[in-house]
ModelCIF file with pLDDT and N, C-alpha, C, O atoms, coordinates in Angstrom:
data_MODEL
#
_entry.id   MODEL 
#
_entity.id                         1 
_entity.type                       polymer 
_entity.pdbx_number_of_molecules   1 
#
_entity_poly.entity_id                      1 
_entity_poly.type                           'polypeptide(L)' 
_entity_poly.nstd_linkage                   no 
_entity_poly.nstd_monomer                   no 
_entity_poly.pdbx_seq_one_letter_code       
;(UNK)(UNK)(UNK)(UNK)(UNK)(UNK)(UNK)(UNK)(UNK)(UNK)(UNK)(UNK)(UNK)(UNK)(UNK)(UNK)
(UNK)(UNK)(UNK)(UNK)(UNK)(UNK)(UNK)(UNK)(UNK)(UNK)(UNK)(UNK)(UNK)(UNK)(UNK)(UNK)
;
_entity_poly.pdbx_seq_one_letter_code_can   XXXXXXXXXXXXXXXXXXXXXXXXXXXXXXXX 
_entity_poly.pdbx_strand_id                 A 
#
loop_
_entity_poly_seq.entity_id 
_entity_poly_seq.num 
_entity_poly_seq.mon_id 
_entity_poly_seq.hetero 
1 1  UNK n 
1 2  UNK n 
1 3  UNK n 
1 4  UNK n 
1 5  UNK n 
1 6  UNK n 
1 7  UNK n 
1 8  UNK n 
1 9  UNK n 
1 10 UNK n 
1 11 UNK n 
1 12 UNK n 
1 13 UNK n 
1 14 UNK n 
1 15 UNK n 
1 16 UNK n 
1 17 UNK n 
1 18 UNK n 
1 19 UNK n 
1 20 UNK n 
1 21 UNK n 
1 22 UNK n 
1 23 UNK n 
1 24 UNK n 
1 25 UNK n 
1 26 UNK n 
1 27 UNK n 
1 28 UNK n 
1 29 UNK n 
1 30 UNK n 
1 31 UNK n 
1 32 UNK n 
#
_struct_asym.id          A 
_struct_asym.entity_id   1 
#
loop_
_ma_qa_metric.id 
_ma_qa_metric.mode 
_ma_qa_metric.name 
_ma_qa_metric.software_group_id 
_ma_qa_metric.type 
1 global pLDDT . pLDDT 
2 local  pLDDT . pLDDT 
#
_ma_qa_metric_global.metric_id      1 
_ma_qa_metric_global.metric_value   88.78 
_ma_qa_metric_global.model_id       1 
_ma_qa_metric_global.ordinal_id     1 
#
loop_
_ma_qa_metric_local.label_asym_id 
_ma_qa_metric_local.label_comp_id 
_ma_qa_metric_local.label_seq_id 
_ma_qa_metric_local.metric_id 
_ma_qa_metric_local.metric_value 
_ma_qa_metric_local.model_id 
_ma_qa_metric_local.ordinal_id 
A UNK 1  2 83.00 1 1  
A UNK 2  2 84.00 1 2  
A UNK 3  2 87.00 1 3  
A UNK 4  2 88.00 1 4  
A UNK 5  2 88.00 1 5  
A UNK 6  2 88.00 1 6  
A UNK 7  2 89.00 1 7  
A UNK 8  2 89.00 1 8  
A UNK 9  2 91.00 1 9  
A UNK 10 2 91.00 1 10 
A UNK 11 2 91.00 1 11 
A UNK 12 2 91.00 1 12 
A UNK 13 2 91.00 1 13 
A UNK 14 2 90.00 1 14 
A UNK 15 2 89.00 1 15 
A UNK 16 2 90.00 1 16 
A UNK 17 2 91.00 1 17 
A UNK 18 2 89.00 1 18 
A UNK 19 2 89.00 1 19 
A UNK 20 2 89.00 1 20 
A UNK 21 2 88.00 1 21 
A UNK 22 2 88.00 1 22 
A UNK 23 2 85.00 1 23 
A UNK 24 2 86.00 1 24 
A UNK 25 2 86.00 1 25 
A UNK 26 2 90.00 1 26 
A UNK 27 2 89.00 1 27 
A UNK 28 2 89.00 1 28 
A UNK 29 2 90.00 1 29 
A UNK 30 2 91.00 1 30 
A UNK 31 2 89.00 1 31 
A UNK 32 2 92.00 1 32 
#
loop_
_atom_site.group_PDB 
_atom_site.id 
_atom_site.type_symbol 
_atom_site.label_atom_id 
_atom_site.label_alt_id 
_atom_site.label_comp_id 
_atom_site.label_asym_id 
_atom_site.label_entity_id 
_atom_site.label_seq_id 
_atom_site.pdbx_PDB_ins_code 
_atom_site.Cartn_x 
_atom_site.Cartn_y 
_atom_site.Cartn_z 
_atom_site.occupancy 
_atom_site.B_iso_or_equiv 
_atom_site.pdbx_formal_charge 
_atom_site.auth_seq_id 
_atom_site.auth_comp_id 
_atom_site.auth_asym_id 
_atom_site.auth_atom_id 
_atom_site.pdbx_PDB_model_num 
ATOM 1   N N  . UNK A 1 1  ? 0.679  20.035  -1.283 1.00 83.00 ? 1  UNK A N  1 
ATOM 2   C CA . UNK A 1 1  ? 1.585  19.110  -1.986 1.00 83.00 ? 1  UNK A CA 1 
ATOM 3   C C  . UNK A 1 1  ? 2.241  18.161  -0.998 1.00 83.00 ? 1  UNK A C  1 
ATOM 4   O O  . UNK A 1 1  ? 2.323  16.952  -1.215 1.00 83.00 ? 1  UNK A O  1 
ATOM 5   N N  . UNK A 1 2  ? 2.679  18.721  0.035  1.00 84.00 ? 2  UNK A N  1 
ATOM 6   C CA . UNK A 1 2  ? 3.168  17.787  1.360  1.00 84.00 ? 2  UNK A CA 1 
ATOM 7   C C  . UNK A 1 2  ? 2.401  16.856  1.372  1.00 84.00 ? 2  UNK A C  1 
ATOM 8   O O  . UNK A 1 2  ? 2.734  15.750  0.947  1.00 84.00 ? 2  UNK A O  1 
ATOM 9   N N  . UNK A 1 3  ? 1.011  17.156  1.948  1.00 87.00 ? 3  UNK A N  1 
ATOM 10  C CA . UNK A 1 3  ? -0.163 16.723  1.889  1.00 87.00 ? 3  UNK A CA 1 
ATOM 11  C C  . UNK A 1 3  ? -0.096 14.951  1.233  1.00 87.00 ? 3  UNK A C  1 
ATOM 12  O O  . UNK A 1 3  ? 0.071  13.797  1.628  1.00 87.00 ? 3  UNK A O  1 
ATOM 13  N N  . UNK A 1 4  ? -0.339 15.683  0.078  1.00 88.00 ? 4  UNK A N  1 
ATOM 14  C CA . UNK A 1 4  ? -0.671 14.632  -0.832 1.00 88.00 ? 4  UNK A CA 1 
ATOM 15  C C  . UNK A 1 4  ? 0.317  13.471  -1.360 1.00 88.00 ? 4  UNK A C  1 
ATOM 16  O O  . UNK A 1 4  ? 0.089  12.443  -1.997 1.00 88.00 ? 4  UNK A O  1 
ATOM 17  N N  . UNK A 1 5  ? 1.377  13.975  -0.902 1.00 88.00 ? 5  UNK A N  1 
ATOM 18  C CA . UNK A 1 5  ? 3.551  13.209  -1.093 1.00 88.00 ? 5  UNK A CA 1 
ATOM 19  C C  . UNK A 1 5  ? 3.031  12.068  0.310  1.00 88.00 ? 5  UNK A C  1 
ATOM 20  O O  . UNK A 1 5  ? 2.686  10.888  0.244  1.00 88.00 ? 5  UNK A O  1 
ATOM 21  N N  . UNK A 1 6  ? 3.121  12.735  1.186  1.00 88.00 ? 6  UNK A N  1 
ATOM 22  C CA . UNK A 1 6  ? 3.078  11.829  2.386  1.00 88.00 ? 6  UNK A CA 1 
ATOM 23  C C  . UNK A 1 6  ? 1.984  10.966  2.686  1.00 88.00 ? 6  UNK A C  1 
ATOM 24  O O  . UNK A 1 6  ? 2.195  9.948   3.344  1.00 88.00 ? 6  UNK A O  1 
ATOM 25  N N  . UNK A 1 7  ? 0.556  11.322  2.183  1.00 89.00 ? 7  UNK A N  1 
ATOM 26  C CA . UNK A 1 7  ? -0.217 10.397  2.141  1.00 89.00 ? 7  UNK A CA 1 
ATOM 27  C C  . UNK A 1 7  ? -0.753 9.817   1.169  1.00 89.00 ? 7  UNK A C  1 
ATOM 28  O O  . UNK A 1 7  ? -1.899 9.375   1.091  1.00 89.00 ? 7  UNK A O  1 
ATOM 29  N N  . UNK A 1 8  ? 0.335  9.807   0.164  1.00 89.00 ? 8  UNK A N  1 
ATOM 30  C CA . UNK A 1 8  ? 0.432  8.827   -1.049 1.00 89.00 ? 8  UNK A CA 1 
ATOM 31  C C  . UNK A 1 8  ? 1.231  7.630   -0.780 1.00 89.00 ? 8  UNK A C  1 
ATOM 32  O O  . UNK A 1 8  ? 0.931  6.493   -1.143 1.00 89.00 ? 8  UNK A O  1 
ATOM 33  N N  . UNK A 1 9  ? 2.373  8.003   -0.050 1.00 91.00 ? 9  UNK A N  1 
ATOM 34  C CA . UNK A 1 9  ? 3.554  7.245   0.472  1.00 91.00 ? 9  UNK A CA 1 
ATOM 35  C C  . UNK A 1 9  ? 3.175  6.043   1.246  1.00 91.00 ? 9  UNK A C  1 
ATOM 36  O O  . UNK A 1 9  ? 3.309  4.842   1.010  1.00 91.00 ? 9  UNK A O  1 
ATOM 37  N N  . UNK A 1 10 ? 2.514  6.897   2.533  1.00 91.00 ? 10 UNK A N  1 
ATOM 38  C CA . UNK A 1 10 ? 1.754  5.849   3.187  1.00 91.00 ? 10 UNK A CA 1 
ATOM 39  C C  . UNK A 1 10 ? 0.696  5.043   3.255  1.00 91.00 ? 10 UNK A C  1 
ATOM 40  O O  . UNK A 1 10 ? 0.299  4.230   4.091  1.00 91.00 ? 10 UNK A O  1 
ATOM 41  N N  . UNK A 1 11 ? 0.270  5.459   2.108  1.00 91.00 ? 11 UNK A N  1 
ATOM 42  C CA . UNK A 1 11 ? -1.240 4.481   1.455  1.00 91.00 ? 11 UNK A CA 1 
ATOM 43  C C  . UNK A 1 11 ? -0.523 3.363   0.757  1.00 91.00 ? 11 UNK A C  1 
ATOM 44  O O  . UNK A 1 11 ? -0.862 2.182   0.843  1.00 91.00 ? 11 UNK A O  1 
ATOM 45  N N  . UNK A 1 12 ? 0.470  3.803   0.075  1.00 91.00 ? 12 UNK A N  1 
ATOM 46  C CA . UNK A 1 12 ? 1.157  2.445   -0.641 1.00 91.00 ? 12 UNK A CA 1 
ATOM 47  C C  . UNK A 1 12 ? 1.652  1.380   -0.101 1.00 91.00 ? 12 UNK A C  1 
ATOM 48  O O  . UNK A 1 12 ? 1.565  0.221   -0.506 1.00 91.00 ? 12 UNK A O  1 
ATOM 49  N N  . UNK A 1 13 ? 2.495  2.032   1.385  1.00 91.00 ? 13 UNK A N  1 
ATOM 50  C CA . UNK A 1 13 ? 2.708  1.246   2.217  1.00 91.00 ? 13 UNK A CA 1 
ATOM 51  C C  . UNK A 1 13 ? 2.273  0.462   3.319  1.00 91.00 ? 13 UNK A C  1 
ATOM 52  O O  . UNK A 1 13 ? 2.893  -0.413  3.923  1.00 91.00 ? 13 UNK A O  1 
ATOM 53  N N  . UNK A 1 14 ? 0.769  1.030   3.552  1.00 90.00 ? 14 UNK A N  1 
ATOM 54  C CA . UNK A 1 14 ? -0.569 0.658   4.458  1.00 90.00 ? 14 UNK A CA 1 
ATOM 55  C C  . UNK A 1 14 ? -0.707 -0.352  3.469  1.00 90.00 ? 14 UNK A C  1 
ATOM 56  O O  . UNK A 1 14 ? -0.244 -1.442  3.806  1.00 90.00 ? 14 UNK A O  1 
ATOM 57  N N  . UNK A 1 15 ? -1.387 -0.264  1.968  1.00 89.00 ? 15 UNK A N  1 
ATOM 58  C CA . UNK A 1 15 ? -2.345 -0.992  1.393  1.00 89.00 ? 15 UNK A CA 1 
ATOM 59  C C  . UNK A 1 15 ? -1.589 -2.091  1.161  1.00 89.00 ? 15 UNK A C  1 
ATOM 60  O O  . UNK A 1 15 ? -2.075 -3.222  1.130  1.00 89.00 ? 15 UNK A O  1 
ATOM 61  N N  . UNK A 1 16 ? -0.117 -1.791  0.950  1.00 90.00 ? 16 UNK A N  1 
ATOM 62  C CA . UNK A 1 16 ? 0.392  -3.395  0.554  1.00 90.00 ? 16 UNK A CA 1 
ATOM 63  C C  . UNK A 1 16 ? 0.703  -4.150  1.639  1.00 90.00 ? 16 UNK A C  1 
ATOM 64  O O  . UNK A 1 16 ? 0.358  -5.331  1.622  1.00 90.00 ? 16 UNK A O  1 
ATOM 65  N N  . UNK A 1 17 ? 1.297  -3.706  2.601  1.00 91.00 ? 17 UNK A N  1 
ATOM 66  C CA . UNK A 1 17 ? 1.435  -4.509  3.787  1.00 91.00 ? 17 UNK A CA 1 
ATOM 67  C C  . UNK A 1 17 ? 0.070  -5.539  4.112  1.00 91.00 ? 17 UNK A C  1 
ATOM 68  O O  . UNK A 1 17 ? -0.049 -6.763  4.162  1.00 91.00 ? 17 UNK A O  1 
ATOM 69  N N  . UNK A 1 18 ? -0.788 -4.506  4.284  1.00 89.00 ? 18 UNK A N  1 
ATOM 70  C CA . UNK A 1 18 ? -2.696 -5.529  4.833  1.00 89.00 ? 18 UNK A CA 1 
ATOM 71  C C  . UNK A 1 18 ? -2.759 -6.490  3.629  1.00 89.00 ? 18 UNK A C  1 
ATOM 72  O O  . UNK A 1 18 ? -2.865 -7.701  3.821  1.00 89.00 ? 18 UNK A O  1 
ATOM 73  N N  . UNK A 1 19 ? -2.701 -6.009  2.496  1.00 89.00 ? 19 UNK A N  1 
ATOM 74  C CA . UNK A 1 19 ? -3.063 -6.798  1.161  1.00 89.00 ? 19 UNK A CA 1 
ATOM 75  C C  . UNK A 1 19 ? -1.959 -7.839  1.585  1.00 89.00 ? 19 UNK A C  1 
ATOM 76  O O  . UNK A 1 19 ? -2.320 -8.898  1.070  1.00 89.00 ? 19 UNK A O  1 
ATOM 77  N N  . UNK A 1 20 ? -0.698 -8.064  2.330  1.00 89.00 ? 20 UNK A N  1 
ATOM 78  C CA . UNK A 1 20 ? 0.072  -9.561  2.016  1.00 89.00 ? 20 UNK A CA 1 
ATOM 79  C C  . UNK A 1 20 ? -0.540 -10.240 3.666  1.00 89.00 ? 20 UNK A C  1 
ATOM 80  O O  . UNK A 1 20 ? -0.691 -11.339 4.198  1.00 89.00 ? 20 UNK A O  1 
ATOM 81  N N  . UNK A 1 21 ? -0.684 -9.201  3.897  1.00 88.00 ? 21 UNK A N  1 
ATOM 82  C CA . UNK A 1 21 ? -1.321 -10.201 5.568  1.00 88.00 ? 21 UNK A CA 1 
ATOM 83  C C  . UNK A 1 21 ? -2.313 -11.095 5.206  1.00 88.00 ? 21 UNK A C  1 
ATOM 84  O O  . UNK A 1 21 ? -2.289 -12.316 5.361  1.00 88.00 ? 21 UNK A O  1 
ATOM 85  N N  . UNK A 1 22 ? -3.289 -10.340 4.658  1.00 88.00 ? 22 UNK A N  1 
ATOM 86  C CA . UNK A 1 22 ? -4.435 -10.897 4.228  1.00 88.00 ? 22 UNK A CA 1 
ATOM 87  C C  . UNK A 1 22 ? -4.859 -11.814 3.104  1.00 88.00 ? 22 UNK A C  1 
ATOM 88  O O  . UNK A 1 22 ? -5.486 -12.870 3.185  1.00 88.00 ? 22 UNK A O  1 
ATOM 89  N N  . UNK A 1 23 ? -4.362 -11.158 1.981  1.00 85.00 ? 23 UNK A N  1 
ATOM 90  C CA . UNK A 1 23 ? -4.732 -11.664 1.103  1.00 85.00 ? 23 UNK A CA 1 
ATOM 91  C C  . UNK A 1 23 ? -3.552 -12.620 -0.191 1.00 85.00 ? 23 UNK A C  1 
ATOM 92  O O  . UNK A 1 23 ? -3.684 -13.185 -1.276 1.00 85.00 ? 23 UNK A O  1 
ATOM 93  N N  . UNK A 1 24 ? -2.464 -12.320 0.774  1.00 86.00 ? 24 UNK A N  1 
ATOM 94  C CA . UNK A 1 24 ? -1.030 -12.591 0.003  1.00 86.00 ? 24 UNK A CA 1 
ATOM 95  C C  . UNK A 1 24 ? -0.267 -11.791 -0.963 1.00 86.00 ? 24 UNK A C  1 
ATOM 96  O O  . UNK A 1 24 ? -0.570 -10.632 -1.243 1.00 86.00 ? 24 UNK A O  1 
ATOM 97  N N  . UNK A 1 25 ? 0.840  -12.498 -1.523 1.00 86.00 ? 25 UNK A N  1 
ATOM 98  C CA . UNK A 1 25 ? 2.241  -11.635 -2.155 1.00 86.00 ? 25 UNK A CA 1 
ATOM 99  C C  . UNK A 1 25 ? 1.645  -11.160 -3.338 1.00 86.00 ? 25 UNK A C  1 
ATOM 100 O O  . UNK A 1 25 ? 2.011  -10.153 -3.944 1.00 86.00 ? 25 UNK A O  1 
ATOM 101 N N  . UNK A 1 26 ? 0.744  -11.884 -3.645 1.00 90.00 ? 26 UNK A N  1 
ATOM 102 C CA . UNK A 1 26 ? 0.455  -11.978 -5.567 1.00 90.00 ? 26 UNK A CA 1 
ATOM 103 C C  . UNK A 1 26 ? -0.356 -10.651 -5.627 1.00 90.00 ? 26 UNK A C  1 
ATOM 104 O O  . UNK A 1 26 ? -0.019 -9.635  -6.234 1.00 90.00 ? 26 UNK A O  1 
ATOM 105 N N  . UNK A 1 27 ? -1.841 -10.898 -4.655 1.00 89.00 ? 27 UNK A N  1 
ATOM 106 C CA . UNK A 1 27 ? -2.427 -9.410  -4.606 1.00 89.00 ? 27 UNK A CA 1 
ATOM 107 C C  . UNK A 1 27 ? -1.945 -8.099  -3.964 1.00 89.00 ? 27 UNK A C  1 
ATOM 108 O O  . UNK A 1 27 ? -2.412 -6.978  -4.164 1.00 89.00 ? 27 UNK A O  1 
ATOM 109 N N  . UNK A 1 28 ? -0.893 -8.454  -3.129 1.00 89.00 ? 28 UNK A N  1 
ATOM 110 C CA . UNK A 1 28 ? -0.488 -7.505  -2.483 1.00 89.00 ? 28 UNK A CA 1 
ATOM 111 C C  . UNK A 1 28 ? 0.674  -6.501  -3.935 1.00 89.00 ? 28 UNK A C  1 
ATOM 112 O O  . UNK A 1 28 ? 0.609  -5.311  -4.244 1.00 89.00 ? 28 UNK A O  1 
ATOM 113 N N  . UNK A 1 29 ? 1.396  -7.358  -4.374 1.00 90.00 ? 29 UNK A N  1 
ATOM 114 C CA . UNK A 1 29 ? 2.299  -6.869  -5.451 1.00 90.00 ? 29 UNK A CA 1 
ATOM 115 C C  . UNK A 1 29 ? 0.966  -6.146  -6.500 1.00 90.00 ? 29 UNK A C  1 
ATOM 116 O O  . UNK A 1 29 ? 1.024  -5.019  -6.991 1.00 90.00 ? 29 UNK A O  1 
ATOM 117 N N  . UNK A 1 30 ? 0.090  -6.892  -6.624 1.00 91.00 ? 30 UNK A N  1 
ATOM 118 C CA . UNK A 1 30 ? -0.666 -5.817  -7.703 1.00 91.00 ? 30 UNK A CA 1 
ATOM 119 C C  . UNK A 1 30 ? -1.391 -5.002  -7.313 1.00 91.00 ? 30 UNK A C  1 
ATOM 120 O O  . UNK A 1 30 ? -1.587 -4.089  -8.114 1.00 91.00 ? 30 UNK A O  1 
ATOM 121 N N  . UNK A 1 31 ? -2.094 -4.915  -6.014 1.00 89.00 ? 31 UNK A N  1 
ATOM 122 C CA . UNK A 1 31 ? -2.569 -3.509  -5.474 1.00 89.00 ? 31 UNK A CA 1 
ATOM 123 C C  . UNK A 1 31 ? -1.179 -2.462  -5.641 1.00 89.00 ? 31 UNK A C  1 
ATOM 124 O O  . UNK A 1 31 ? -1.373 -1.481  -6.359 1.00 89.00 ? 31 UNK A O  1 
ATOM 125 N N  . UNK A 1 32 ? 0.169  -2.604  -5.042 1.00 92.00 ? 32 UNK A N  1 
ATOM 126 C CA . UNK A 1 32 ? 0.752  -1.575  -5.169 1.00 92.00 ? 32 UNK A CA 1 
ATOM 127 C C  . UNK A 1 32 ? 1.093  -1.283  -6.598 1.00 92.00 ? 32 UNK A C  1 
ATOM 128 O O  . UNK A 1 32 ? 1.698  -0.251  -6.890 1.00 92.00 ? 32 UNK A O  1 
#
């Protein structure tokens, strides 16, 4: 359960960060 809390957390916060570098606010807001 840790597990899966903490690397849920940080996938959300990995994927949206790259998604606004890259691809901007608009896709980045709807990936997360």
């Amino acid at each position: 359960v840790t597990t899966a809390v903490i690397g849920f957390v940080l996938y959300l916060v990995a994927i949206t960060v790259v998604s606004q570098l890259i691809e901007g606010g608009r896709k980045a807001t709807d990936r997360f």
